[in-house]
N, C-alpha and C. Protein backbone atom coordinates (compact mmCIF):
# COMPACT_ATOMS: atom_id res chain seq x y z
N UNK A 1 0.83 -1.19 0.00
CA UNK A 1 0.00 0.00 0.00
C UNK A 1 0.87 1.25 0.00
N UNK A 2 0.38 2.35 -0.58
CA UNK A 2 0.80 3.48 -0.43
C UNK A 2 0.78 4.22 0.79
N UNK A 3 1.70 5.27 0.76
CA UNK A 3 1.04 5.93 1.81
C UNK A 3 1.32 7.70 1.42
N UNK A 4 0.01 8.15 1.74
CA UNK A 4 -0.38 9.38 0.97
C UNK A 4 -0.57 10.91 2.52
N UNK A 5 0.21 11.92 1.91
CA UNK A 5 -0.30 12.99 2.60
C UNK A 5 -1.14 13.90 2.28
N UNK A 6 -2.42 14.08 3.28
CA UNK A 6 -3.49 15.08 2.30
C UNK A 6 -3.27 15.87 2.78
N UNK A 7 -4.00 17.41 2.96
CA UNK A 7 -4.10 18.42 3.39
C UNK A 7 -5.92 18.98 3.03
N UNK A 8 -6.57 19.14 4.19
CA UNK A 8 -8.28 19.10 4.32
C UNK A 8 -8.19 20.66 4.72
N UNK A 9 -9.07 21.28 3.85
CA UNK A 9 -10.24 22.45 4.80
C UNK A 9 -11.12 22.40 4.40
N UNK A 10 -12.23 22.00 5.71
CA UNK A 10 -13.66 22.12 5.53
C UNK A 10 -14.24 23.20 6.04
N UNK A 11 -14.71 23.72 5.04
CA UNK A 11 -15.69 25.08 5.32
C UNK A 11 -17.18 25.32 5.44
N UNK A 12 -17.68 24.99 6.38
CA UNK A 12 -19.63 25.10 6.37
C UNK A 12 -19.33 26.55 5.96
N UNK A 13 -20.65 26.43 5.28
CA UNK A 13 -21.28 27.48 4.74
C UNK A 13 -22.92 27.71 4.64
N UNK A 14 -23.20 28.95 5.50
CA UNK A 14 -24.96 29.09 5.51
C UNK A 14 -25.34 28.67 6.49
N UNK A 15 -24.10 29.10 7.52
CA UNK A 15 -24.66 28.58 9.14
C UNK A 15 -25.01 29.88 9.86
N UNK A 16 -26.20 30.07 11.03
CA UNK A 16 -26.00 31.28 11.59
C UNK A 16 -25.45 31.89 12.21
N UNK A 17 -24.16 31.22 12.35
CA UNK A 17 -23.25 32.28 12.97
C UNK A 17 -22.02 32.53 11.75
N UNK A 18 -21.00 33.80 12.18
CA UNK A 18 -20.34 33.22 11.57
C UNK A 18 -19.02 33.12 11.67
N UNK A 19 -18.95 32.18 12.58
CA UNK A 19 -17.47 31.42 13.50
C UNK A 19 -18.26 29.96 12.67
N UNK A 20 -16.88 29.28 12.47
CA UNK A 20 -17.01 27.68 11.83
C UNK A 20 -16.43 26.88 13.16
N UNK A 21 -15.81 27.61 14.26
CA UNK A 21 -15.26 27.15 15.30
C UNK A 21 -16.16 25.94 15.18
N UNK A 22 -17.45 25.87 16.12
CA UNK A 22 -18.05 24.48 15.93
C UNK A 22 -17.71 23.07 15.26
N UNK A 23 -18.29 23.83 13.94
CA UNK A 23 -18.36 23.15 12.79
C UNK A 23 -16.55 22.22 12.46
N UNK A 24 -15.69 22.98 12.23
CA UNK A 24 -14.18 22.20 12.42
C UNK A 24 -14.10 21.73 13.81
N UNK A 25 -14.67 22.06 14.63
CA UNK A 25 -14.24 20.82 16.10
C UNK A 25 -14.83 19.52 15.83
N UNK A 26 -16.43 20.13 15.17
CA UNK A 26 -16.87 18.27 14.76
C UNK A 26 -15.49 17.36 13.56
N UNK A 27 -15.17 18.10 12.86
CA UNK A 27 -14.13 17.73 11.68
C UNK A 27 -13.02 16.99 12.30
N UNK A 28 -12.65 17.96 13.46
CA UNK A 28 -11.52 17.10 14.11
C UNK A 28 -11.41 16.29 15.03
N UNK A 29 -12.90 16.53 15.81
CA UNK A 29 -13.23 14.59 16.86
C UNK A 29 -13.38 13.74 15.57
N UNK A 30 -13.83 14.08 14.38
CA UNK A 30 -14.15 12.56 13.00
C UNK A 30 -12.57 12.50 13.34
N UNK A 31 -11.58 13.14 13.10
CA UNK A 31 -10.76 12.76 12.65
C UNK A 31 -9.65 11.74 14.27
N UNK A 32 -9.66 12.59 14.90
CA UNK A 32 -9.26 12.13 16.49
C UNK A 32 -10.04 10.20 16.01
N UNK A 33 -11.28 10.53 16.41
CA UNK A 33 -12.02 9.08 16.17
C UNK A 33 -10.85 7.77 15.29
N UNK A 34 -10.56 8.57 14.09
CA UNK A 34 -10.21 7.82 13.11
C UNK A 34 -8.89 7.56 13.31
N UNK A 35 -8.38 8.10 14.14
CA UNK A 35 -6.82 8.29 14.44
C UNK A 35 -6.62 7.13 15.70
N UNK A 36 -7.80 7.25 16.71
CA UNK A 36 -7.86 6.75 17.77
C UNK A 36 -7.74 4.68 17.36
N UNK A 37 -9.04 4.50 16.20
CA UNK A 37 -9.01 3.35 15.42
C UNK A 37 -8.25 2.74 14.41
N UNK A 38 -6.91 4.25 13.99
CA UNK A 38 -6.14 3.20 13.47
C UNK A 38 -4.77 4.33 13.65
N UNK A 39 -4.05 3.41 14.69
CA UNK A 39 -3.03 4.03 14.95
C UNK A 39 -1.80 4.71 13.86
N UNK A 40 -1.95 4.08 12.92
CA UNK A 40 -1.01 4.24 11.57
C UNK A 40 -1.03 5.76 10.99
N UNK A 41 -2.28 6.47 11.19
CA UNK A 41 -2.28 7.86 10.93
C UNK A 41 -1.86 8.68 11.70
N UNK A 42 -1.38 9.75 11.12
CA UNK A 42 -0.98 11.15 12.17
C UNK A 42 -1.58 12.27 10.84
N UNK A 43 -1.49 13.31 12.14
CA UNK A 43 -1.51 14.39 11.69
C UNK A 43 -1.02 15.84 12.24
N UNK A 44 -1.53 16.53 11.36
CA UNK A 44 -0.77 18.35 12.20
C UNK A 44 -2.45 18.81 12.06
N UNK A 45 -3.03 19.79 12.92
CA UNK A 45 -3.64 20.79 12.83
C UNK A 45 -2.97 22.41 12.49
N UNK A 46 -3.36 22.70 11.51
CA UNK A 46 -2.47 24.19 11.00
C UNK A 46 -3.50 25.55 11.46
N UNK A 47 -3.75 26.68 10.72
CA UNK A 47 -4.22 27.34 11.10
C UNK A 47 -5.51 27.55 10.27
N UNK A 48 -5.35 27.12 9.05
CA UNK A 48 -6.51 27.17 8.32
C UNK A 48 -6.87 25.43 7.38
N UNK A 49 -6.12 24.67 8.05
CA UNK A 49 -6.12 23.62 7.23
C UNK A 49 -5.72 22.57 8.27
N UNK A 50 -5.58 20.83 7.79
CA UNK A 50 -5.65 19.87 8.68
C UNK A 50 -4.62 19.26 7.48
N UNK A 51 -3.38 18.44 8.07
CA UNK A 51 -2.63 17.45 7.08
C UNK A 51 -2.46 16.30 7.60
N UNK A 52 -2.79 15.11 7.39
CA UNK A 52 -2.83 13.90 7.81
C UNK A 52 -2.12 13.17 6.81
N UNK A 53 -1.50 12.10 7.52
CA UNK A 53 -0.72 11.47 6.91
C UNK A 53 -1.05 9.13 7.07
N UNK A 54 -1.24 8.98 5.60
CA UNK A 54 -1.09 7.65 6.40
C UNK A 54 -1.47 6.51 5.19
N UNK A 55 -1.59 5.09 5.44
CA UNK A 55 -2.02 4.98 4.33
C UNK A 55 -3.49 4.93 3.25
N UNK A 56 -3.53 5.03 2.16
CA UNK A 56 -3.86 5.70 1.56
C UNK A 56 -5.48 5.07 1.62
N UNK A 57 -6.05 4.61 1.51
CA UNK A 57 -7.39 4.21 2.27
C UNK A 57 -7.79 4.25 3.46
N UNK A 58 -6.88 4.54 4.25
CA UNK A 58 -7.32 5.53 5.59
C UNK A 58 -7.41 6.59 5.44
N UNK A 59 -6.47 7.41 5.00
CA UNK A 59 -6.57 8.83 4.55
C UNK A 59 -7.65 9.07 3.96
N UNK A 60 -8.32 8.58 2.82
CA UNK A 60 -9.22 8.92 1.77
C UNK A 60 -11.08 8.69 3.21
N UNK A 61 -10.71 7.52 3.67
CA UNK A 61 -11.96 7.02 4.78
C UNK A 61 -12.24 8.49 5.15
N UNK A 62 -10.91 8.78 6.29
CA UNK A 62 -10.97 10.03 7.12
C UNK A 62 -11.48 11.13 6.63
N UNK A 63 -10.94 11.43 5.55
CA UNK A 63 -11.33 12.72 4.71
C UNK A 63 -12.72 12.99 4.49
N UNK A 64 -13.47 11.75 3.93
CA UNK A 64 -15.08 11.56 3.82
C UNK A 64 -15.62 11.91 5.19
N UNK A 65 -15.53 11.33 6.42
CA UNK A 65 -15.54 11.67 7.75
C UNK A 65 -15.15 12.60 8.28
N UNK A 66 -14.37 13.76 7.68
CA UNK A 66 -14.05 15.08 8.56
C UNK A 66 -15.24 15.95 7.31
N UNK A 67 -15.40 16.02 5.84
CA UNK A 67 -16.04 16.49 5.08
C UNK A 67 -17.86 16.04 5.87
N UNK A 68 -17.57 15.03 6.10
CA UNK A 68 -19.59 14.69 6.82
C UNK A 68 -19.47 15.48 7.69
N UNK A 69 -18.79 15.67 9.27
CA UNK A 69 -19.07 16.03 10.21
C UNK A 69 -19.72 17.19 10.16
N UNK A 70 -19.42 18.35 9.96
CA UNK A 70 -20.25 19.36 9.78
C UNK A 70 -21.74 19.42 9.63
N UNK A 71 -22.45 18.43 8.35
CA UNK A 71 -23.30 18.65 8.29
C UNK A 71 -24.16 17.75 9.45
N UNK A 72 -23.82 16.95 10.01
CA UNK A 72 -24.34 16.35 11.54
C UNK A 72 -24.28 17.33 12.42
N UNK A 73 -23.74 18.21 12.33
CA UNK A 73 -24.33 19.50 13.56
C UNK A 73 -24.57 20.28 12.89
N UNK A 74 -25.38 20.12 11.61
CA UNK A 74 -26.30 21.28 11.24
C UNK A 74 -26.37 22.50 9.86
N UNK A 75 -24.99 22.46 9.85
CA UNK A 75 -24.45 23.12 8.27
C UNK A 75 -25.16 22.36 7.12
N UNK A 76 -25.76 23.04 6.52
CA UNK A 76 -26.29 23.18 5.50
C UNK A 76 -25.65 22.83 4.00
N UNK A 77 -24.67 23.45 4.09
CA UNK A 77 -23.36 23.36 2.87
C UNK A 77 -21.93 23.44 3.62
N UNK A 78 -21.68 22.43 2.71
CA UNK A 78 -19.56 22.35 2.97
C UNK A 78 -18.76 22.53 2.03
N UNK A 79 -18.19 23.01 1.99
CA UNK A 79 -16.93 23.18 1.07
C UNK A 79 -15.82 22.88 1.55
N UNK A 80 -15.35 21.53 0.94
CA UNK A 80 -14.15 20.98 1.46
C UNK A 80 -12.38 20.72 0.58
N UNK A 81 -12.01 21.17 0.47
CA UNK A 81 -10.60 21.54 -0.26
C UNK A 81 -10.04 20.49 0.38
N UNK A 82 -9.02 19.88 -0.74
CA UNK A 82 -8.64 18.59 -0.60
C UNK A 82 -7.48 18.58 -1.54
N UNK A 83 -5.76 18.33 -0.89
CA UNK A 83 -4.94 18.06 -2.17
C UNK A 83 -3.84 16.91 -1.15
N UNK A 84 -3.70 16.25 -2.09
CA UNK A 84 -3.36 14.75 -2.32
C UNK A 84 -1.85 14.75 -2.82
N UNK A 85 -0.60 14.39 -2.01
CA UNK A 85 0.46 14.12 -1.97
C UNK A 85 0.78 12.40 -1.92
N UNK A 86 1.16 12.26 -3.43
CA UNK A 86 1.26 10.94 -2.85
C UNK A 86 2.90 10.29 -3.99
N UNK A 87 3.42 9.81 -3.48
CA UNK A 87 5.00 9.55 -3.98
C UNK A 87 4.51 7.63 -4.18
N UNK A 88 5.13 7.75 -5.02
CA UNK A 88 5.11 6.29 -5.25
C UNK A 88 6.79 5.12 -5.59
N UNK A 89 7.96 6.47 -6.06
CA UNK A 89 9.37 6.54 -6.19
C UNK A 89 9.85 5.70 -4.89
N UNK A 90 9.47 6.94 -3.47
CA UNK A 90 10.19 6.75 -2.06
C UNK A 90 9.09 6.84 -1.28
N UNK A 91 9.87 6.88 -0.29
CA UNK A 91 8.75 6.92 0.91
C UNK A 91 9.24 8.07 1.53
N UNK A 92 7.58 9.18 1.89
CA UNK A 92 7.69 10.47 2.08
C UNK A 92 6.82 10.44 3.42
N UNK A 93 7.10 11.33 4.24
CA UNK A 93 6.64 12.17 5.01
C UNK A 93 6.04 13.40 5.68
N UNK A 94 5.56 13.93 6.33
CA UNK A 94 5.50 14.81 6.48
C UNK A 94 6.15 15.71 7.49
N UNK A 95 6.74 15.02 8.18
CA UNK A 95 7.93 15.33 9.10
C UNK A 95 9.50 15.44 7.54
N UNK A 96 9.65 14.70 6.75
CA UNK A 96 10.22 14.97 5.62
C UNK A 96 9.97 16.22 5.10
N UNK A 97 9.11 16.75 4.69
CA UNK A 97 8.65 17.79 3.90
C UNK A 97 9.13 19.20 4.64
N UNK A 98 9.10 19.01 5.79
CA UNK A 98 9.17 20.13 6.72
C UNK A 98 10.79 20.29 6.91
N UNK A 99 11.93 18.80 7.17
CA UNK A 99 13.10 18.96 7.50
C UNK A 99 13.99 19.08 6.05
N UNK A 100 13.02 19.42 4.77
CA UNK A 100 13.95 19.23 3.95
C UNK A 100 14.07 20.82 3.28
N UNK A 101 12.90 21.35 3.63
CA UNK A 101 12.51 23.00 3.82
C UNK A 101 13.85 23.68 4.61
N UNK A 102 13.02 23.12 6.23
CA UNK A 102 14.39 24.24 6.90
C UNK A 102 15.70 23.31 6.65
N UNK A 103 16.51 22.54 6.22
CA UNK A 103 17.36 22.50 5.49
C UNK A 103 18.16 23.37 4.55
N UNK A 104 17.08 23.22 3.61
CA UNK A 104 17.75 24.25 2.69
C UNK A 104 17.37 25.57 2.98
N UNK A 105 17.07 25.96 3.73
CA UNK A 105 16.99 27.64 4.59
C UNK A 105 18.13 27.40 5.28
N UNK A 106 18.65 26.89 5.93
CA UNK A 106 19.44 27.06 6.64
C UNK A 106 20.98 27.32 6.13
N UNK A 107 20.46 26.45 4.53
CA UNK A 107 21.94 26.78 3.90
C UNK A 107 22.04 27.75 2.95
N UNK A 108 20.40 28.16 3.19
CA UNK A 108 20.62 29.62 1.77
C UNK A 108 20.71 30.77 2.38
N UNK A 109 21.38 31.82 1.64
CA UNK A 109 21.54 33.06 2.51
C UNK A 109 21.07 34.57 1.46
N UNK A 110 20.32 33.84 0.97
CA UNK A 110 19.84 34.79 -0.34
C UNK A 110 18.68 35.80 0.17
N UNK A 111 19.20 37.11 0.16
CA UNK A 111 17.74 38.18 0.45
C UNK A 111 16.17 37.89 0.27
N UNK A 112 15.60 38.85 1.20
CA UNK A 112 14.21 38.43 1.16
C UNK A 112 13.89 39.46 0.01
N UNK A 113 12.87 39.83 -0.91
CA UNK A 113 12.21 40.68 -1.69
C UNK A 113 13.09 41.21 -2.46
């Protein structure tokens, strides 16, 4: 099996308030849940987005399950953004992705703007 990194934002839309606070806490107990049942996934919570990592029919499960939650407490419409990292060469990470960044920051010394 593969193993794939996504990156999720689910956005209700046409709720009466308008904080989604709620609405992404249900997104992220689906996802806690799914994490809890299969230890093989991880993830980061970011500031506007969720990246989980794992293999690739878990990932895809979860994703369906953080995209439902919302509308179980009530949202009307979701809009859920979804992009799909998946290497099939090596085996990638997401702890990779991040140490291979500040890496090469660390060795470049080239101006900002």
């Amino acid at each position: 099996m593969s193993r794939l990194i996504a990156e999720i934002a689910v956005d209700p839309i046409g709720t009466k308030e308008p904080t989604e606070s709620d609405y992404i806490v249900a997104a992220e107990r689906a996802l806690k849940k799914a994490v809890e049942a299969n230890s093989s996934l991880q993830y980061q919570i970011n500031p506007m987005s969720t990246t989980i990592e794992g293999e690739r029919e878990d990932v895809l499960c979860t994703l369906e399950l953080m995209h439902q939650a919302p509308f179980e407490e009530g949202a009307q419409r979701v809009i859920t953004t979804i992009r799909l990292d998946e290497r099939q060469d090596q085996d990638s990470s997401m702890k990779h992705h991040v140490d291979v960044v500040k890496q090469k920051l660390a060795v470049s010394k080239g101006s900002m703007c």
